[in-house]
C-alpha atoms as a PDB file:
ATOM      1  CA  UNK A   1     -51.853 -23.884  86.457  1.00  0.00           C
ATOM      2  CA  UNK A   2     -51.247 -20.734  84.545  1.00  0.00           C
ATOM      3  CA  UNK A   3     -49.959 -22.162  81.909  1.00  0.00           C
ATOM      4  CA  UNK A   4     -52.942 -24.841  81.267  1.00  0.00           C
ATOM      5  CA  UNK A   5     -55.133 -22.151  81.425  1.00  0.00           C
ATOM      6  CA  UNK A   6     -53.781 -20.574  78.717  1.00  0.00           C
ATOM      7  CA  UNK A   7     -53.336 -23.860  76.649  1.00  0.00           C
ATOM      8  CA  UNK A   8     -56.613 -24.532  77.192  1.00  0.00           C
ATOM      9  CA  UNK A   9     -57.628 -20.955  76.131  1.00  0.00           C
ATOM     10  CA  UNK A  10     -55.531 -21.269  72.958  1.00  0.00           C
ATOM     11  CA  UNK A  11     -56.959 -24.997  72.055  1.00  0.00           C
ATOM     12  CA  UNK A  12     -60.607 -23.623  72.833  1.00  0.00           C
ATOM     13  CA  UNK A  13     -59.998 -20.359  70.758  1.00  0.00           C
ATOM     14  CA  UNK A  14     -58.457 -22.555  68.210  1.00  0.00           C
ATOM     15  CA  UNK A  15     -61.568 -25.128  67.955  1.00  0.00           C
ATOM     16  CA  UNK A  16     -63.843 -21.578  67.745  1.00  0.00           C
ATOM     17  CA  UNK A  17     -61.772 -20.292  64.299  1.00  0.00           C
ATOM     18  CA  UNK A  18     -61.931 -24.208  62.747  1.00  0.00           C
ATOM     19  CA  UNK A  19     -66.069 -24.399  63.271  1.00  0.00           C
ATOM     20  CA  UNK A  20     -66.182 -20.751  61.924  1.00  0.00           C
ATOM     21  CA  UNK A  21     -64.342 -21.423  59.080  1.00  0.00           C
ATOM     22  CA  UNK A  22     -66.212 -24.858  58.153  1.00  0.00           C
ATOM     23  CA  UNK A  23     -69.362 -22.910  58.481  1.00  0.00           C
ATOM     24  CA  UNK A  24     -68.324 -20.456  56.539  1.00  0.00           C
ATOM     25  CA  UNK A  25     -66.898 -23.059  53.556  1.00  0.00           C
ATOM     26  CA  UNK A  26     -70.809 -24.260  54.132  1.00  0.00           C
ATOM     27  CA  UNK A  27     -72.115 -21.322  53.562  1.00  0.00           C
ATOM     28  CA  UNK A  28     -69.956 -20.584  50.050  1.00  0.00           C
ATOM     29  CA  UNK A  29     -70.539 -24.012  48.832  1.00  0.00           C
ATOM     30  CA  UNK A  30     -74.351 -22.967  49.187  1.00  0.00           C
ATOM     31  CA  UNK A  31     -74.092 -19.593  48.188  1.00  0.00           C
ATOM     32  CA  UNK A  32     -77.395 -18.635  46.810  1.00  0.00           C
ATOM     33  CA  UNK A  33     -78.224 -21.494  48.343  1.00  0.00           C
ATOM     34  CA  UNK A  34     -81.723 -21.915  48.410  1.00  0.00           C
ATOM     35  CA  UNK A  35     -81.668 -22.164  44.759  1.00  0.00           C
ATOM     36  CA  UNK A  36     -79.809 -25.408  45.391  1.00  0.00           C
ATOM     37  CA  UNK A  37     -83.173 -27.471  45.081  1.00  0.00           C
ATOM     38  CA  UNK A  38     -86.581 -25.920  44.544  1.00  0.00           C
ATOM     39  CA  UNK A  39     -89.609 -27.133  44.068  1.00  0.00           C
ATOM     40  CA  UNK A  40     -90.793 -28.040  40.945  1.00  0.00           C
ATOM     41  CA  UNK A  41     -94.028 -25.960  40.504  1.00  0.00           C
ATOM     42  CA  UNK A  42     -92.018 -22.477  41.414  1.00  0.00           C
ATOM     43  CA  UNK A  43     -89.581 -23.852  38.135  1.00  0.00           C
ATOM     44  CA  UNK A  44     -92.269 -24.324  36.175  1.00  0.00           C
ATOM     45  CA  UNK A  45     -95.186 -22.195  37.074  1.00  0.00           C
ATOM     46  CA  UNK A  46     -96.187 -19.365  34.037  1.00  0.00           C
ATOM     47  CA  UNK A  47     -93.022 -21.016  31.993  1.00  0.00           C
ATOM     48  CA  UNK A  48     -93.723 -20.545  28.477  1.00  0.00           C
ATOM     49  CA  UNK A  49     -90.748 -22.182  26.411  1.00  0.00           C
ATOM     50  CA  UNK A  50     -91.086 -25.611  26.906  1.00  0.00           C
ATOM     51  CA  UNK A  51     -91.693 -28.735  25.415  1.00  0.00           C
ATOM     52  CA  UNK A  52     -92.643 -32.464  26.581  1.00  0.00           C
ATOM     53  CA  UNK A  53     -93.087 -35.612  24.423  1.00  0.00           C
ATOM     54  CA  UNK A  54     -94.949 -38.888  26.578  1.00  0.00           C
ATOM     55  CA  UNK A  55     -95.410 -39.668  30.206  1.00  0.00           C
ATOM     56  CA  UNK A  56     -93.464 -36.570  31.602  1.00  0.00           C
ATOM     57  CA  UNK A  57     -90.623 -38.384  34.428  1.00  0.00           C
ATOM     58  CA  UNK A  58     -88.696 -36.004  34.292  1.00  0.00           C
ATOM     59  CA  UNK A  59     -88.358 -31.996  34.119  1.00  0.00           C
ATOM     60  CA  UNK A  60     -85.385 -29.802  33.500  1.00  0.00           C
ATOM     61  CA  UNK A  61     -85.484 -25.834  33.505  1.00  0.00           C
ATOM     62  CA  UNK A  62     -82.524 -23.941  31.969  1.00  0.00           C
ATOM     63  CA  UNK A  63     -81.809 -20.407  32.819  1.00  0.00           C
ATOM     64  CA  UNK A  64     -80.420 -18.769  30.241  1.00  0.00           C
ATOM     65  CA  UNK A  65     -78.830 -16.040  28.549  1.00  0.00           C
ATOM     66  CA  UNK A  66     -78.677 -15.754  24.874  1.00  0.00           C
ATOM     67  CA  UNK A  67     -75.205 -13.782  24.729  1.00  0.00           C
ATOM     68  CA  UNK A  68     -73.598 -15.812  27.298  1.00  0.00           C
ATOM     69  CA  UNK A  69     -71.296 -17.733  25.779  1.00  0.00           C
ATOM     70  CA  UNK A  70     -71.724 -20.646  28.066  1.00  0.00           C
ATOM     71  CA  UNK A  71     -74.919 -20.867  27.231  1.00  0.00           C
ATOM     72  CA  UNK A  72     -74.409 -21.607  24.218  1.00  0.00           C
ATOM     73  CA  UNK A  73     -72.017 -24.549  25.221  1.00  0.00           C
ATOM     74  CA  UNK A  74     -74.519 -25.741  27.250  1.00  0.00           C
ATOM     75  CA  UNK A  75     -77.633 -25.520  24.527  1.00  0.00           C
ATOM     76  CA  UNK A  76     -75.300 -27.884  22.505  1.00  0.00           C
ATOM     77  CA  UNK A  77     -76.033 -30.597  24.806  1.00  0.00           C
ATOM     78  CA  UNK A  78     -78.962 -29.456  26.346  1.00  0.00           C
ATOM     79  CA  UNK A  79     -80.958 -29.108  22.745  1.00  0.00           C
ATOM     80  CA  UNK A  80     -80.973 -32.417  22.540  1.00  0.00           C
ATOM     81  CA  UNK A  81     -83.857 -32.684  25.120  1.00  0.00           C
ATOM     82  CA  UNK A  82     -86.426 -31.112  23.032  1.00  0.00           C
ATOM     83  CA  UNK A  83     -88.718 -33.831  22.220  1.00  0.00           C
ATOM     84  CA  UNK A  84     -86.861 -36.348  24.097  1.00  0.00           C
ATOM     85  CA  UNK A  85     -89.725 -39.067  25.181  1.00  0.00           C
ATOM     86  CA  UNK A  86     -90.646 -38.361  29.065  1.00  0.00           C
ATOM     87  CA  UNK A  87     -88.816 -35.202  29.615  1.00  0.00           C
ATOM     88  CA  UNK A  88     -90.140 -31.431  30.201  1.00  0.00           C
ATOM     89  CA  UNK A  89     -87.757 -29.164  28.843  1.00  0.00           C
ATOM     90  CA  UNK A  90     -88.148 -25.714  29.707  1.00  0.00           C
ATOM     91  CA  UNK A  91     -86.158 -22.246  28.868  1.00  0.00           C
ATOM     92  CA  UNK A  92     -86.417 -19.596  31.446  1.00  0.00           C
ATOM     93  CA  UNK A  93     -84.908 -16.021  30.652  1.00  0.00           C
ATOM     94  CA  UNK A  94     -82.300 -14.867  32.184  1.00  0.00           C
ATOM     95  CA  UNK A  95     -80.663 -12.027  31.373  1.00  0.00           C
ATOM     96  CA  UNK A  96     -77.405 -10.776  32.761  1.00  0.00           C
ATOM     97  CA  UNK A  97     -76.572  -7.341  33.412  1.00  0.00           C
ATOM     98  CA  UNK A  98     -72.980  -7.878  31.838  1.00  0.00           C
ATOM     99  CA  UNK A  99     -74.148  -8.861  28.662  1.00  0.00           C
ATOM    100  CA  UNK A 100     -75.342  -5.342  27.083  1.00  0.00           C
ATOM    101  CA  UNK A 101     -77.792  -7.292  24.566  1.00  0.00           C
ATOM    102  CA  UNK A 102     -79.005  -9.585  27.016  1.00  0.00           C
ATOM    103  CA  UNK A 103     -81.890  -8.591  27.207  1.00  0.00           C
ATOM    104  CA  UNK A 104     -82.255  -7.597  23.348  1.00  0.00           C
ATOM    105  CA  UNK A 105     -81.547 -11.634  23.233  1.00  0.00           C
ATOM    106  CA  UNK A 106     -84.253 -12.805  25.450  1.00  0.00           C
ATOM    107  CA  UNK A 107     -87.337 -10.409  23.991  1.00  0.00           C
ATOM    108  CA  UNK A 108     -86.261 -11.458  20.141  1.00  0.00           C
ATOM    109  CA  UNK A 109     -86.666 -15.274  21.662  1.00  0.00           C
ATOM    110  CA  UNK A 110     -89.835 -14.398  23.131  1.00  0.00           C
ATOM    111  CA  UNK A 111     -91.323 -12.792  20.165  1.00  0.00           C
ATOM    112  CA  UNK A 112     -90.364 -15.856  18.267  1.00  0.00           C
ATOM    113  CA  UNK A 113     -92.063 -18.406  20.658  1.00  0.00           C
ATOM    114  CA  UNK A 114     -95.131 -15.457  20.168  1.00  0.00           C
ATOM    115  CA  UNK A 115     -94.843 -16.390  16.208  1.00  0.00           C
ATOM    116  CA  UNK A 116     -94.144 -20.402  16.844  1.00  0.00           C
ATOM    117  CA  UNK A 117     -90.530 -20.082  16.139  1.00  0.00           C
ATOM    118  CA  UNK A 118     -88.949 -20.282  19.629  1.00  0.00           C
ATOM    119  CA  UNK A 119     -86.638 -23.193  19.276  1.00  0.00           C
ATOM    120  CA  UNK A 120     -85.553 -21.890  16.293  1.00  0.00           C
ATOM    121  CA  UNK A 121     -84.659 -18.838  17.287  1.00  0.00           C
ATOM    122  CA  UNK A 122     -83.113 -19.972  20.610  1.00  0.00           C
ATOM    123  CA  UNK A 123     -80.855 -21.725  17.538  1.00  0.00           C
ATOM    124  CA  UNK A 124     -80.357 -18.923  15.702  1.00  0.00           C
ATOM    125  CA  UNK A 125     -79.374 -16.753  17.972  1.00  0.00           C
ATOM    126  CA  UNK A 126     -76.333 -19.220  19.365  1.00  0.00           C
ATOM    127  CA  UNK A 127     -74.901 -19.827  16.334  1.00  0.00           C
ATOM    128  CA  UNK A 128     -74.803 -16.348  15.338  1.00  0.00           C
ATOM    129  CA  UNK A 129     -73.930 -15.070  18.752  1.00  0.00           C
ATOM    130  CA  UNK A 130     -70.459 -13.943  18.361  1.00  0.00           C
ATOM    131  CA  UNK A 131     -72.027 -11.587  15.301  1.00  0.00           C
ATOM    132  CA  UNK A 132     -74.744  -9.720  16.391  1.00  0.00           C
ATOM    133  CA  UNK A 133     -72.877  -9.056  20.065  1.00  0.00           C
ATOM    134  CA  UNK A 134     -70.442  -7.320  18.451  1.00  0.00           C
ATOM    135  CA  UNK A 135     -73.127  -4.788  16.712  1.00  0.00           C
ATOM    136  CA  UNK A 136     -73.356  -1.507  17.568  1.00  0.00           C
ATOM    137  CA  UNK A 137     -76.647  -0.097  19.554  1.00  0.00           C
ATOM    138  CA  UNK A 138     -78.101   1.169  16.384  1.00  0.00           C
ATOM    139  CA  UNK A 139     -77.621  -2.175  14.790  1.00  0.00           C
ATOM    140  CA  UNK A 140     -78.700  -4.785  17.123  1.00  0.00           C
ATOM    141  CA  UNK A 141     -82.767  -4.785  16.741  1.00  0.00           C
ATOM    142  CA  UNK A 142     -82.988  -4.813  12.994  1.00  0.00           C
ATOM    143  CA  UNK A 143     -80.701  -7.318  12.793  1.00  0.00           C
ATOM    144  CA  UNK A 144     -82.639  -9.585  15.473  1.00  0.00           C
ATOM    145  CA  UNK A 145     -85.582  -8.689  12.913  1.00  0.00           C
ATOM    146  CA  UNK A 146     -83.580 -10.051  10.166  1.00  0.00           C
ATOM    147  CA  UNK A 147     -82.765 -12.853  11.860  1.00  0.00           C
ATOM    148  CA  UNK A 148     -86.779 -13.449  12.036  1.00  0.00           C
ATOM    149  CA  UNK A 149     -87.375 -12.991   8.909  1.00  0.00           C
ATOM    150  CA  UNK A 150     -85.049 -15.329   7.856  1.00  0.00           C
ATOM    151  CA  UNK A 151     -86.733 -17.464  10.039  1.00  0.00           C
ATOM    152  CA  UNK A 152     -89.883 -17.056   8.027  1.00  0.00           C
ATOM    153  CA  UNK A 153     -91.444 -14.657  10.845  1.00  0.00           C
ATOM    154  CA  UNK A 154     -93.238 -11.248   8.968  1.00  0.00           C
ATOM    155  CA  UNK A 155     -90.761  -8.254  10.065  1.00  0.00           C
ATOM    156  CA  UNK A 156     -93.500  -5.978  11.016  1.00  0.00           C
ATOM    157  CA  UNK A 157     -95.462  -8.170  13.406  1.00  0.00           C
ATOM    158  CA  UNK A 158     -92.120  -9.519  14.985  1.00  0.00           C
ATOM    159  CA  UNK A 159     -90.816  -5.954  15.465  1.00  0.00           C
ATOM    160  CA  UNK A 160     -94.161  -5.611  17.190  1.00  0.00           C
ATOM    161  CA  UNK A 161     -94.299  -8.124  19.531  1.00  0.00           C
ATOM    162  CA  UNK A 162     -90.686  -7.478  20.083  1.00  0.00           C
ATOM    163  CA  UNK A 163     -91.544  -3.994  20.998  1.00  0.00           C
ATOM    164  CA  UNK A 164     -94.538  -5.093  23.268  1.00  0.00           C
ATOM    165  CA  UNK A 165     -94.979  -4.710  26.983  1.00  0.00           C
ATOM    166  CA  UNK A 166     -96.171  -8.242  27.189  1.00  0.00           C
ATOM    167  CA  UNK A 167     -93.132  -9.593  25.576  1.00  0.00           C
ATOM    168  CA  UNK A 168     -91.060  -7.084  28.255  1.00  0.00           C
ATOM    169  CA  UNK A 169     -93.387  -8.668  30.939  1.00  0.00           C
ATOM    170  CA  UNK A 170     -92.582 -11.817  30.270  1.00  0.00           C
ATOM    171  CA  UNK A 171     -88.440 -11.554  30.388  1.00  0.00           C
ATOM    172  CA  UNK A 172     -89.104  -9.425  33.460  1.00  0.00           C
ATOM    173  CA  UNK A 173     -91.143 -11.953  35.067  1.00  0.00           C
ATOM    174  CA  UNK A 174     -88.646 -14.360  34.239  1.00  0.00           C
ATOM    175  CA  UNK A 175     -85.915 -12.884  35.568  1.00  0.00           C
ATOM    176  CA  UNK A 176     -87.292 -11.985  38.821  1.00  0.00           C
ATOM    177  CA  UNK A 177     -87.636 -15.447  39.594  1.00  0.00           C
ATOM    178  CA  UNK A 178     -83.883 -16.434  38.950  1.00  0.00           C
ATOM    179  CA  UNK A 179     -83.223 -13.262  41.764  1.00  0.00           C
ATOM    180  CA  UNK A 180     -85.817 -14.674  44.382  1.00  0.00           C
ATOM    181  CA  UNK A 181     -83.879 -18.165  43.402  1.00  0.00           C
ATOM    182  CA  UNK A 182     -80.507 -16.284  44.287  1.00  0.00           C
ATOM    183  CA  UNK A 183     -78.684 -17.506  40.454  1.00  0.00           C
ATOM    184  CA  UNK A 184     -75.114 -16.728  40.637  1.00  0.00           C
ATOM    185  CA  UNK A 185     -75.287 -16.640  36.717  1.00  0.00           C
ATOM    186  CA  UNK A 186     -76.047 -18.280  33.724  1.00  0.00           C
ATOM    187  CA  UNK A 187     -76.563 -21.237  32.576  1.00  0.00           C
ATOM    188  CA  UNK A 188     -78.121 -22.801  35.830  1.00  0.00           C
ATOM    189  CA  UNK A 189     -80.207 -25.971  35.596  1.00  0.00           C
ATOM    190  CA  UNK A 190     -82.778 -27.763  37.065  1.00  0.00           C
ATOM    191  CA  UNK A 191     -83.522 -31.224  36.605  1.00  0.00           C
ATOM    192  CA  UNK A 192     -86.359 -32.431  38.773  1.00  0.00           C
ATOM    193  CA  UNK A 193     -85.895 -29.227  40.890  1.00  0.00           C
ATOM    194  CA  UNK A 194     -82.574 -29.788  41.884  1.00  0.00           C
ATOM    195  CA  UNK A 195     -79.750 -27.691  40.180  1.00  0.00           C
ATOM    196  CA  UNK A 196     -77.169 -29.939  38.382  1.00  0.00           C
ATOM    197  CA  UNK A 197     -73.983 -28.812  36.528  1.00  0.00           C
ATOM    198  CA  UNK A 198     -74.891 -28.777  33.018  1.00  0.00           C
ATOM    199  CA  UNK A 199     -72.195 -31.100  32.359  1.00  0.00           C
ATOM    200  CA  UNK A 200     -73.710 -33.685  34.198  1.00  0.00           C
ATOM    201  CA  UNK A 201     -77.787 -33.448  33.440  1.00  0.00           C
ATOM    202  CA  UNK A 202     -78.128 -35.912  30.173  1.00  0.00           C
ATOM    203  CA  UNK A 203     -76.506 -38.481  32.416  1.00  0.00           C
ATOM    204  CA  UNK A 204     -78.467 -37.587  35.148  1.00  0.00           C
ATOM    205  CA  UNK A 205     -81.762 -37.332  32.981  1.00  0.00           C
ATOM    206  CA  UNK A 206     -81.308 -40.784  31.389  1.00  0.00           C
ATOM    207  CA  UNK A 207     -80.817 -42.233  34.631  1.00  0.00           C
ATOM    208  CA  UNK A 208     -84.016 -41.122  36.103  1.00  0.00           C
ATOM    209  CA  UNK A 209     -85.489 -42.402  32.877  1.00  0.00           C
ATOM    210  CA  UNK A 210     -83.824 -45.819  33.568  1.00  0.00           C
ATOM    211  CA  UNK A 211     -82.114 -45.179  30.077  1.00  0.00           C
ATOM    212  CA  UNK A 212     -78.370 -46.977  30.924  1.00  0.00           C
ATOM    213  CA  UNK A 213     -77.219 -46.317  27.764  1.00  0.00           C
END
């Protein structure tokens, strides 16, 4: 009798650890968790990069760091939504504390979308990524400002709004809403409020369009 009880202790003790450690597998697969589908109008309310062409079906919010490199993977694929017919495509800041001109990044974009260059710069900024990261302190603002003006943007009123506490508001703002979501980096995507590997979101994004192709 002894020894059942102490089978059945073991098997019982043994059950215990397996739960706990599914639950716990649950709980990393969903770490940050609630981010893992969100409604649409948090996503989207007070965004200011975006862009929509016909009957909007479909909405997809990228947050994004202009000196992460995987960003810039993902903006290859991801660019391609700007003006695509029934899609919302929206840019949300998100800077990363690892990335010392992060932040640098995501206020030159902003002054740009100020100007009506955002897209451009968002552009711009990619493809010259590995060169102005490697600046020095002293270097990196003028040479965001050159990157303006050869963007056809007037230096002084770019350095301006670059400068401005609305243009700081507006990164801040962003990035406090990627914390409340819980993003465990950059770039994390939306599409229709639920987060999607960027890998997969054209071919999730033409099949909610009904686009087989």
């Amino acid at each position: 009798m002894k020894d059942l009880k102490t089978v059945l202790w073991i098997v019982g003790v043994s059950v215990f650890l397996v739960l706990m450690m599914i639950f716990g597998l649950t709980k990393m697969s969903g770490s940050g968790g609630d981010s893992l589908k969100v409604e649409e109008s948090v996503l989207l309310e007070g965004a200011l990069i975006a862009t929509e062409s016909g009957e909007v079906k479909v909405s997809v919010v990228n947050f994004s760091d202009m000196q992460c490199p995987a960003c810039k993977i993902a903006d290859g694929v991801l660019g391609e939504l700007v003006g695509k017919s029934g899609v919302k495509y929206v840019v949300r800041h998100y800077p990363l504390m690892g990335h010392r001109y992060s932040t640098n990044g995501a206020k030159a974009v902003e002054a740009a979308r100020q100007m009506g260059k955002v897209w451009e710069m968002i552009d711009m900024l990619f493809e010259k990524q590995e060169e102005w990261s490697a600046l020095s302190t002293k270097e990196i603002d003028s040479r965001l400002a050159d990157y303006a003006v050869g963007l056809g943007l007037e230096r002084s009123e770019y350095e301006t709004r670059f400068k401005s506490g609305e243009t700081a508001q507006v990164v801040a703002s962003d990035k406090a809403l990627g914390d409340r979501l819980r993003l465990s980096g950059t770039p994390t995507v939306y599409v229709n409020g639920e987060q999607t590997s960027p890998d997969f979101v054209m071919g999730k994004v033409n099949e909610l369009l009904g686009d087989k192709k």
